[in-house]
Structures are given as C-alpha cells and as structure tokens.
N, C-alpha and C. Protein backbone atom coordinates (compact mmCIF):
# COMPACT_ATOMS: atom_id res chain seq x y z
N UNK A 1 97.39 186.01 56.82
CA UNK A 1 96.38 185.39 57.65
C UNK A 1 96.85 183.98 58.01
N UNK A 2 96.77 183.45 58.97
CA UNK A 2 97.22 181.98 59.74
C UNK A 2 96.42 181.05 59.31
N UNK A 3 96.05 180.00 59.29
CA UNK A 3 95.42 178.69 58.56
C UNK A 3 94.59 178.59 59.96
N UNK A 4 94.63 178.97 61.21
CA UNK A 4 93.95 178.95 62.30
C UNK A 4 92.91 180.07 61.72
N UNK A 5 93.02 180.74 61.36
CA UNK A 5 92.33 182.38 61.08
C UNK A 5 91.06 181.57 60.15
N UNK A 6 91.98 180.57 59.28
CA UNK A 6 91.06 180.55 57.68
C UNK A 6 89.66 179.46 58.41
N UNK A 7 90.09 178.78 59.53
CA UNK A 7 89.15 177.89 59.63
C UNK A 7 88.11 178.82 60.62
N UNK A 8 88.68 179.36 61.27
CA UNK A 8 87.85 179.51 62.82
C UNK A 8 87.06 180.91 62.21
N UNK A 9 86.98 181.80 61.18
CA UNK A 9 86.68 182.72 60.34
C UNK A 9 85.96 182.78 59.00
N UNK A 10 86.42 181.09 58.61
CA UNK A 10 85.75 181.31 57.36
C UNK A 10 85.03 180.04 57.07
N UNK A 11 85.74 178.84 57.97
CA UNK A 11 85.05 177.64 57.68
C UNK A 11 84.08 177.29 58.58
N UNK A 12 83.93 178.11 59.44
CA UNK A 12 83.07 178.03 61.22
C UNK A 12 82.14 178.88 61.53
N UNK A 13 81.99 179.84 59.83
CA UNK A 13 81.20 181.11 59.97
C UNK A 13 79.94 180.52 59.75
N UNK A 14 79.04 181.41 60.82
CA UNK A 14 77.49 181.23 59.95
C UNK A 14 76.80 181.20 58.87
N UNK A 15 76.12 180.31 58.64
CA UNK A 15 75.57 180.31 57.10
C UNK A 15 74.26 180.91 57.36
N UNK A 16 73.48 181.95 56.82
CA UNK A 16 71.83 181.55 57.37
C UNK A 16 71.39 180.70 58.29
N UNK A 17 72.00 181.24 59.10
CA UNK A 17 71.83 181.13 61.11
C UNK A 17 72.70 179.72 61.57
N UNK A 18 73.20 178.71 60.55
CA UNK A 18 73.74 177.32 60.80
C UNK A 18 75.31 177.55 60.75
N UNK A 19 75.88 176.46 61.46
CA UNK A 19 77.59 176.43 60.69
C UNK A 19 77.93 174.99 61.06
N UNK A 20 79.50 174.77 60.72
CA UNK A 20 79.86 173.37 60.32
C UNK A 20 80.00 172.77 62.00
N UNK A 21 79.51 171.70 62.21
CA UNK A 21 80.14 171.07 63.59
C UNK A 21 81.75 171.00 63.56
N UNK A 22 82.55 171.06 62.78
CA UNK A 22 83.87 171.06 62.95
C UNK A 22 84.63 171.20 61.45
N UNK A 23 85.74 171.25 61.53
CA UNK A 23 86.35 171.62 60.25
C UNK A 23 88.22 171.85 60.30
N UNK A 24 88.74 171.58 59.54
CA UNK A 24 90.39 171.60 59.54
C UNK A 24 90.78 171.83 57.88
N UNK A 25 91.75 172.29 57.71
CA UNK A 25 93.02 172.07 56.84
C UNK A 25 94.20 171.57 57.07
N UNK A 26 93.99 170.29 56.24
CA UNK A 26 95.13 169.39 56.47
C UNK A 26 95.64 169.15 55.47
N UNK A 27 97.13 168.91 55.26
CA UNK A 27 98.20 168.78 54.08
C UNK A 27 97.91 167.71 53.39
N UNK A 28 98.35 167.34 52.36
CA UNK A 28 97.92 166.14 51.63
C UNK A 28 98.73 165.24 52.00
N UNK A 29 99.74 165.35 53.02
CA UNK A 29 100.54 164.44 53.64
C UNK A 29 100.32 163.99 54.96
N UNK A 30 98.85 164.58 55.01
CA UNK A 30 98.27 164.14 56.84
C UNK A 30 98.34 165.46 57.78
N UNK A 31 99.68 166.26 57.45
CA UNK A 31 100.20 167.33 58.81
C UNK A 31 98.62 168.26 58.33
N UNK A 32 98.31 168.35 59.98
CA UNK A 32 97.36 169.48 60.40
C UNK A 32 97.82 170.73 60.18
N UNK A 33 97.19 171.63 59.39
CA UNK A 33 97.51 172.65 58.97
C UNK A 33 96.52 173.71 59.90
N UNK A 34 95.35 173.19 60.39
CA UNK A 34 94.47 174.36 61.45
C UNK A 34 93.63 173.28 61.63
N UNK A 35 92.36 173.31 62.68
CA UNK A 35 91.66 172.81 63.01
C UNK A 35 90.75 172.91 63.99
N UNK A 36 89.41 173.12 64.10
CA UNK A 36 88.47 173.59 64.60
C UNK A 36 88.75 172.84 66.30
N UNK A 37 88.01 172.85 67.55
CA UNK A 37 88.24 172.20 68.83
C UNK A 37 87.43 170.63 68.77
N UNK A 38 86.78 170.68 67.50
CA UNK A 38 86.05 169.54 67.42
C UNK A 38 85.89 168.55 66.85
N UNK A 39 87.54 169.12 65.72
CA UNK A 39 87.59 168.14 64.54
C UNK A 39 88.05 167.04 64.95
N UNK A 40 87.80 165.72 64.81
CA UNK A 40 87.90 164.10 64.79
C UNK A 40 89.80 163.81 65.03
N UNK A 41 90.25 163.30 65.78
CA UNK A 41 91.43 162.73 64.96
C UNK A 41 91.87 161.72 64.37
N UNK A 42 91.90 162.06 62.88
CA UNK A 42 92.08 161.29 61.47
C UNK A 42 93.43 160.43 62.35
N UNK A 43 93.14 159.35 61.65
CA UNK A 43 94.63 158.33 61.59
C UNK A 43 95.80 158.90 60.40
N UNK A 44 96.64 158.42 60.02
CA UNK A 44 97.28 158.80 58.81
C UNK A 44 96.88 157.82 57.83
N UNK A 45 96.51 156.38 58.21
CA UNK A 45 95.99 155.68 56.88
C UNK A 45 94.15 156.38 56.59
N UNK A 46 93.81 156.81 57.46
CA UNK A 46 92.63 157.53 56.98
C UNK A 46 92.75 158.66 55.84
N UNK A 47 93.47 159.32 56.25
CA UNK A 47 93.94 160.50 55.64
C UNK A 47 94.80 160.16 54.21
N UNK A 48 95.69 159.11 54.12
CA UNK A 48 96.17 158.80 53.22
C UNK A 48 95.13 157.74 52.25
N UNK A 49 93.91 157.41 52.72
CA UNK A 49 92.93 156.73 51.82
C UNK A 49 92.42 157.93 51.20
N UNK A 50 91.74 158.75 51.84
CA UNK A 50 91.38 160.06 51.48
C UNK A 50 92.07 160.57 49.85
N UNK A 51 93.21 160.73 50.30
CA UNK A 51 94.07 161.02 49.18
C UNK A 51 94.23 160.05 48.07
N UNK A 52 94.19 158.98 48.23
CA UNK A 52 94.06 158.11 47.06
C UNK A 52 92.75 158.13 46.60
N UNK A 53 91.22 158.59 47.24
CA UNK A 53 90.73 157.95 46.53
C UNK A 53 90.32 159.43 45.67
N UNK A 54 90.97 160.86 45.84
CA UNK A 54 90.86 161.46 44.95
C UNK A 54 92.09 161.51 43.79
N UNK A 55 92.98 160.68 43.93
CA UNK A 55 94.11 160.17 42.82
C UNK A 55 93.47 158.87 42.05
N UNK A 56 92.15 158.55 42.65
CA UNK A 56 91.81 157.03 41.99
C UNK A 56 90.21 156.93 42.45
N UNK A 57 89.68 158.03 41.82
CA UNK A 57 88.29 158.41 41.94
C UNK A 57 87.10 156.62 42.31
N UNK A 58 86.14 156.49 43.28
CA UNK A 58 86.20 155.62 43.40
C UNK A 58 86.44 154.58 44.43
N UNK A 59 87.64 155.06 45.23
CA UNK A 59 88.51 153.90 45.87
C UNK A 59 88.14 153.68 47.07
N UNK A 60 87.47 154.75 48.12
CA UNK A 60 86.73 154.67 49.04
C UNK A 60 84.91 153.97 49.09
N UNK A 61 84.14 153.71 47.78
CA UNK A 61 83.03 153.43 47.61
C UNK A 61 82.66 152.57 48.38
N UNK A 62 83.53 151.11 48.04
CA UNK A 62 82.94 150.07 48.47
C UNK A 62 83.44 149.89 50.09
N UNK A 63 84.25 150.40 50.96
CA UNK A 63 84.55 150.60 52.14
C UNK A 63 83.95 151.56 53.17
N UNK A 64 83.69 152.62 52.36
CA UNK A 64 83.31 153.70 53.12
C UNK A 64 83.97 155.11 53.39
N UNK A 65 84.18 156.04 53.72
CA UNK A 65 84.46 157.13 53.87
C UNK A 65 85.06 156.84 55.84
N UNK A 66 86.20 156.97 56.09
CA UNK A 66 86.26 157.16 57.87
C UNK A 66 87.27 158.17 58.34
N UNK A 67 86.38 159.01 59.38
CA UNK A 67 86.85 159.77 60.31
C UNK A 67 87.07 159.32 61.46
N UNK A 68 88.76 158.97 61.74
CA UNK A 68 88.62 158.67 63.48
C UNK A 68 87.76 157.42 63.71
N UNK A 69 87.58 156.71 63.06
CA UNK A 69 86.88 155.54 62.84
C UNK A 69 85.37 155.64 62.73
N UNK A 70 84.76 156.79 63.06
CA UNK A 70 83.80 156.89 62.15
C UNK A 70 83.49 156.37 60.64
N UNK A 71 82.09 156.14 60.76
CA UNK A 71 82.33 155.33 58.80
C UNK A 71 80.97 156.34 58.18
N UNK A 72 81.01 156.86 57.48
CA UNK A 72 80.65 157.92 56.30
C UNK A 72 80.36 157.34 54.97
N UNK A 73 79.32 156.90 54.68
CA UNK A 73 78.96 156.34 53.30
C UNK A 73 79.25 157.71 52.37
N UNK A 74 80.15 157.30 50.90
CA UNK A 74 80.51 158.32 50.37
C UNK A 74 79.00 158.09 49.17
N UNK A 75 79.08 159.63 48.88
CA UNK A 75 78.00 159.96 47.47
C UNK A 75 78.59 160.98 46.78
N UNK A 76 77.68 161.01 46.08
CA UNK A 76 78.09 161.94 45.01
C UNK A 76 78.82 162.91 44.91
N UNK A 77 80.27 162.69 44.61
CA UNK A 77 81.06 164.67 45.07
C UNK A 77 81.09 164.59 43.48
N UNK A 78 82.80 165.30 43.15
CA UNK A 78 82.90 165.67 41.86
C UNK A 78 84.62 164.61 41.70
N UNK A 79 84.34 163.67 40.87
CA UNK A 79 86.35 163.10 40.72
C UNK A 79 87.37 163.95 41.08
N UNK A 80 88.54 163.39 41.61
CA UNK A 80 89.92 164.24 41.88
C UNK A 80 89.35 165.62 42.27
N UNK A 81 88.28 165.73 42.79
CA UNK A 81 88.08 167.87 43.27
C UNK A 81 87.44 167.21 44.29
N UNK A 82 86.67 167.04 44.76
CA UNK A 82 85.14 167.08 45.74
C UNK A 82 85.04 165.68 46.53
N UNK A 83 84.89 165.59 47.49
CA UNK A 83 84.41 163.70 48.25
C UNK A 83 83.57 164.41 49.06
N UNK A 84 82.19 163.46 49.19
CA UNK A 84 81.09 163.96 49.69
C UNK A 84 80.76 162.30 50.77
N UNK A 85 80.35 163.10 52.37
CA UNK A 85 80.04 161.58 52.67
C UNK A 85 78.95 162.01 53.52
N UNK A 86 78.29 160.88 53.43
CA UNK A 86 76.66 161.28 54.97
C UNK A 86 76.93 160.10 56.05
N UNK A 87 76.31 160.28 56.56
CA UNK A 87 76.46 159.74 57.88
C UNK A 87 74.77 160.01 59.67
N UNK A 88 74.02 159.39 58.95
CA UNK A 88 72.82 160.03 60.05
C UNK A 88 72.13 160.91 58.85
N UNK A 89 72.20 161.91 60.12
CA UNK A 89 71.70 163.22 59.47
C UNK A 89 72.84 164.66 59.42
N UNK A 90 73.51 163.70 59.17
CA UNK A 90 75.18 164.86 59.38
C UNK A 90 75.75 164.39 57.87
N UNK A 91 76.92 164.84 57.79
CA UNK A 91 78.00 164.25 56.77
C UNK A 91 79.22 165.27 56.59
N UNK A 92 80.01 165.41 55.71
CA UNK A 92 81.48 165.80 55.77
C UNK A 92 81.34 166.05 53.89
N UNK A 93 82.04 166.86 53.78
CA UNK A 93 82.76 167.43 52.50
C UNK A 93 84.17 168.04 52.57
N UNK A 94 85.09 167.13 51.65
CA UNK A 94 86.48 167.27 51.90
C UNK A 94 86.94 167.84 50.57
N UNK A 95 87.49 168.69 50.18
CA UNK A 95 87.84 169.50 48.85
C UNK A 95 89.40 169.53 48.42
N UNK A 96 89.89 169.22 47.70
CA UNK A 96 91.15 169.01 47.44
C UNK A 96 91.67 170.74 46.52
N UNK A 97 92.49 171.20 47.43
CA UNK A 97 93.42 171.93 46.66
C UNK A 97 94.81 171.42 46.24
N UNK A 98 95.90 172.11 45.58
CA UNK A 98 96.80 172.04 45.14
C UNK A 98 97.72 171.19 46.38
N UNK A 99 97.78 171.70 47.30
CA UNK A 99 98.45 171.53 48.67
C UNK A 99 97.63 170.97 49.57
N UNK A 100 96.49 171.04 49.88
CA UNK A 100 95.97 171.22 51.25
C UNK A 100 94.50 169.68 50.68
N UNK A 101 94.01 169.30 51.54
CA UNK A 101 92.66 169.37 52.01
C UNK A 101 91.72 170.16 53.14
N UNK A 102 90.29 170.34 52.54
CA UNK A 102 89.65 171.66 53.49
C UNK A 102 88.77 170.30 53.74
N UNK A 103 88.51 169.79 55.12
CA UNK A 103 87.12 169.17 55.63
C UNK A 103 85.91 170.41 56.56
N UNK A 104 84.85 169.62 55.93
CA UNK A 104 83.63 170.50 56.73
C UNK A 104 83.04 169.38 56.88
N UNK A 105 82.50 168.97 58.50
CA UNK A 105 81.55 168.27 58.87
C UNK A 105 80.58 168.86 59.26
N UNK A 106 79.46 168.46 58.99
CA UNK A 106 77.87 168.85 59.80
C UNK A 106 77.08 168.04 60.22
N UNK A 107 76.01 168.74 60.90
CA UNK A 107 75.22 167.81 61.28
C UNK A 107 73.86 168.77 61.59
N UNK A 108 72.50 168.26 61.32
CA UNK A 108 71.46 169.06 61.11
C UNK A 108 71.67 170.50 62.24
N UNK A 109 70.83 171.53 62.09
CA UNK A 109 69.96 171.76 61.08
C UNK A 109 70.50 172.44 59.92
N UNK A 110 72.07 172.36 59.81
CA UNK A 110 72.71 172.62 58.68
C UNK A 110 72.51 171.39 57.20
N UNK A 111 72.45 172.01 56.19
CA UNK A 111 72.17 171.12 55.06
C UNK A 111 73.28 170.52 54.29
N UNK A 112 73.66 169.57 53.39
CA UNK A 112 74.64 169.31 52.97
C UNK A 112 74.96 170.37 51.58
N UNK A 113 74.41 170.94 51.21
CA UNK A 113 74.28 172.25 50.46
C UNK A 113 74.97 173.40 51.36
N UNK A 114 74.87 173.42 52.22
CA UNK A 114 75.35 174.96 52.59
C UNK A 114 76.37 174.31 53.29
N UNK A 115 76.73 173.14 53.57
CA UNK A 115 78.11 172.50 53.83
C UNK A 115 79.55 172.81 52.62
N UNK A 116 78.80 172.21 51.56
CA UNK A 116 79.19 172.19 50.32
C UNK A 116 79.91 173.76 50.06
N UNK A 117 78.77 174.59 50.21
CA UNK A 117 79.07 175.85 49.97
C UNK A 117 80.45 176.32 50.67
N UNK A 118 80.17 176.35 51.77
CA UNK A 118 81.24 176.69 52.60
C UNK A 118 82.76 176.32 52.54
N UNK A 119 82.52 174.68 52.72
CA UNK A 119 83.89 174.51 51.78
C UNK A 119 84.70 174.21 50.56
N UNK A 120 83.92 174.40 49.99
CA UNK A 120 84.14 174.63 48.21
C UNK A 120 84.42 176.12 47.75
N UNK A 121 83.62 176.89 48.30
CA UNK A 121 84.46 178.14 48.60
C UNK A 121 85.65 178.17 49.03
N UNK A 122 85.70 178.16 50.22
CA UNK A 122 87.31 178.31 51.05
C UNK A 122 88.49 177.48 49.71
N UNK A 123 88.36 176.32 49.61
CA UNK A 123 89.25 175.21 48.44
C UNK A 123 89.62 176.33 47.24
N UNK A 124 88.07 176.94 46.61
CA UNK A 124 88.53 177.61 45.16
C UNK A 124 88.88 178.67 45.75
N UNK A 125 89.13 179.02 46.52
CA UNK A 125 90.06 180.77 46.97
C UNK A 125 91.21 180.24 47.16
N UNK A 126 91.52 179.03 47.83
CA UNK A 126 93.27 178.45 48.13
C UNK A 126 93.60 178.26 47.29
N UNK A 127 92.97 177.34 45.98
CA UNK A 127 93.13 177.34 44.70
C UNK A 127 93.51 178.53 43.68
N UNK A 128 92.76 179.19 44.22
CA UNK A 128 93.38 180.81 43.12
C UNK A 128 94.81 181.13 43.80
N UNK A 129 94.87 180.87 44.56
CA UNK A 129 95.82 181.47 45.33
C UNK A 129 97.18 180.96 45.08
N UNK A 130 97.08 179.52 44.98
CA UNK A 130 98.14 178.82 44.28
C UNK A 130 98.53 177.83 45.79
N UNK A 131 97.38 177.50 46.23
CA UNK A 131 97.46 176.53 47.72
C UNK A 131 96.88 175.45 47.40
C-alpha cells in the first residue's frame, strides 16, 4: 500500500459522519511521505521543533505549537508518543512512530477525541509494523 493510500484511506476516512480537515505523513527528517490537498506547508524548522519537542517533552509549551505559521497552543498529549494542539475550535494531533510522523488536523464538527482516534490508530499500526 503507498503512504498516499494510508492517508487519503485511512487518515481522511469518516468518523461518525466527520473527518480530519487535512492530514500527512512526514519523516522525522521533514521529507513528505503523503499528504492530504490541504495539508499546511510546514517549514523545516517547524518540523524540526516538532521533533525536538518529542526528544525533549515540553519544548514547544512556552512558544506554541506552528503549522505554516499558524500558532497552535499545545495541551495535553502523552511525552515522546503524542503532541496535542488547539487552535479556535479546530486543533492538530501529531503521533510519533519509529520513522514517520502522522498529523491530523480538524476543525469542528469533528471533536478532538475522534481526531485523536484516528491518528493514534494509524501511528500504533506503523508502529507494529516496524515504521
């Protein structure tokens, strides 16, 4: 299956009638690995904050969370696994596998729960997988 397949199939699917406004897999080195028609484009120091601040749980707090210069107040995810950010009435959940990051952005009438779901799933299947 193509990394185009995994997003546009599994990260873009309906939840109980909602789905993500956009979504990608991207390498932990920045390279776009798939990406929805609507996902943001990350800078590489965005993307490389990203990554530090799940190597240094934390590190995004007092700055903020940014997409594309978007700014995303971060909350509660899980250390080194999970970064959770809101923004409005939208927000983003970025999941760290072995290789990859999975982002899911939303925005109402999707919940940050069935955001969560969606890509925390997709992460622990790449994860079994050895991705």
């Amino acid at each position: 299956m193509s990394w185009q397949t995994y997003v546009d199939e599994h990260l873009m699917c309906e939840v109980e009638g909602v789905h993500l406004t956009a979504s990608a897999i991207v390498g932990q080195d920045g390279s776009i690995w798939a990406q929805s028609s609507a996902f943001p484009q990350c800078s590489a120091q965005e993307i490389a904050n990203i990554v530090k601040d799940f190597d240094e749980p934390g590190f995004l707090a007092p700055t903020g969370l940014f997409l594309a210069g978007a700014k995303y107040m971060v909350i509660q995810g899980e250390p080194g696994a999970v970064i959770r950010g809101k923004k409005g009435s939208g927000g983003v959940t970025i999941k760290k596998t072995g290789q990859a990051l999975i982002f899911g952005i939303y925005d109402e009438p999707m919940t940050p729960g069935q955001c969560n779901m969606v890509v925390e799933k997709m992460g622990d299947y790449l994860i079994d997988q050895g991705l």
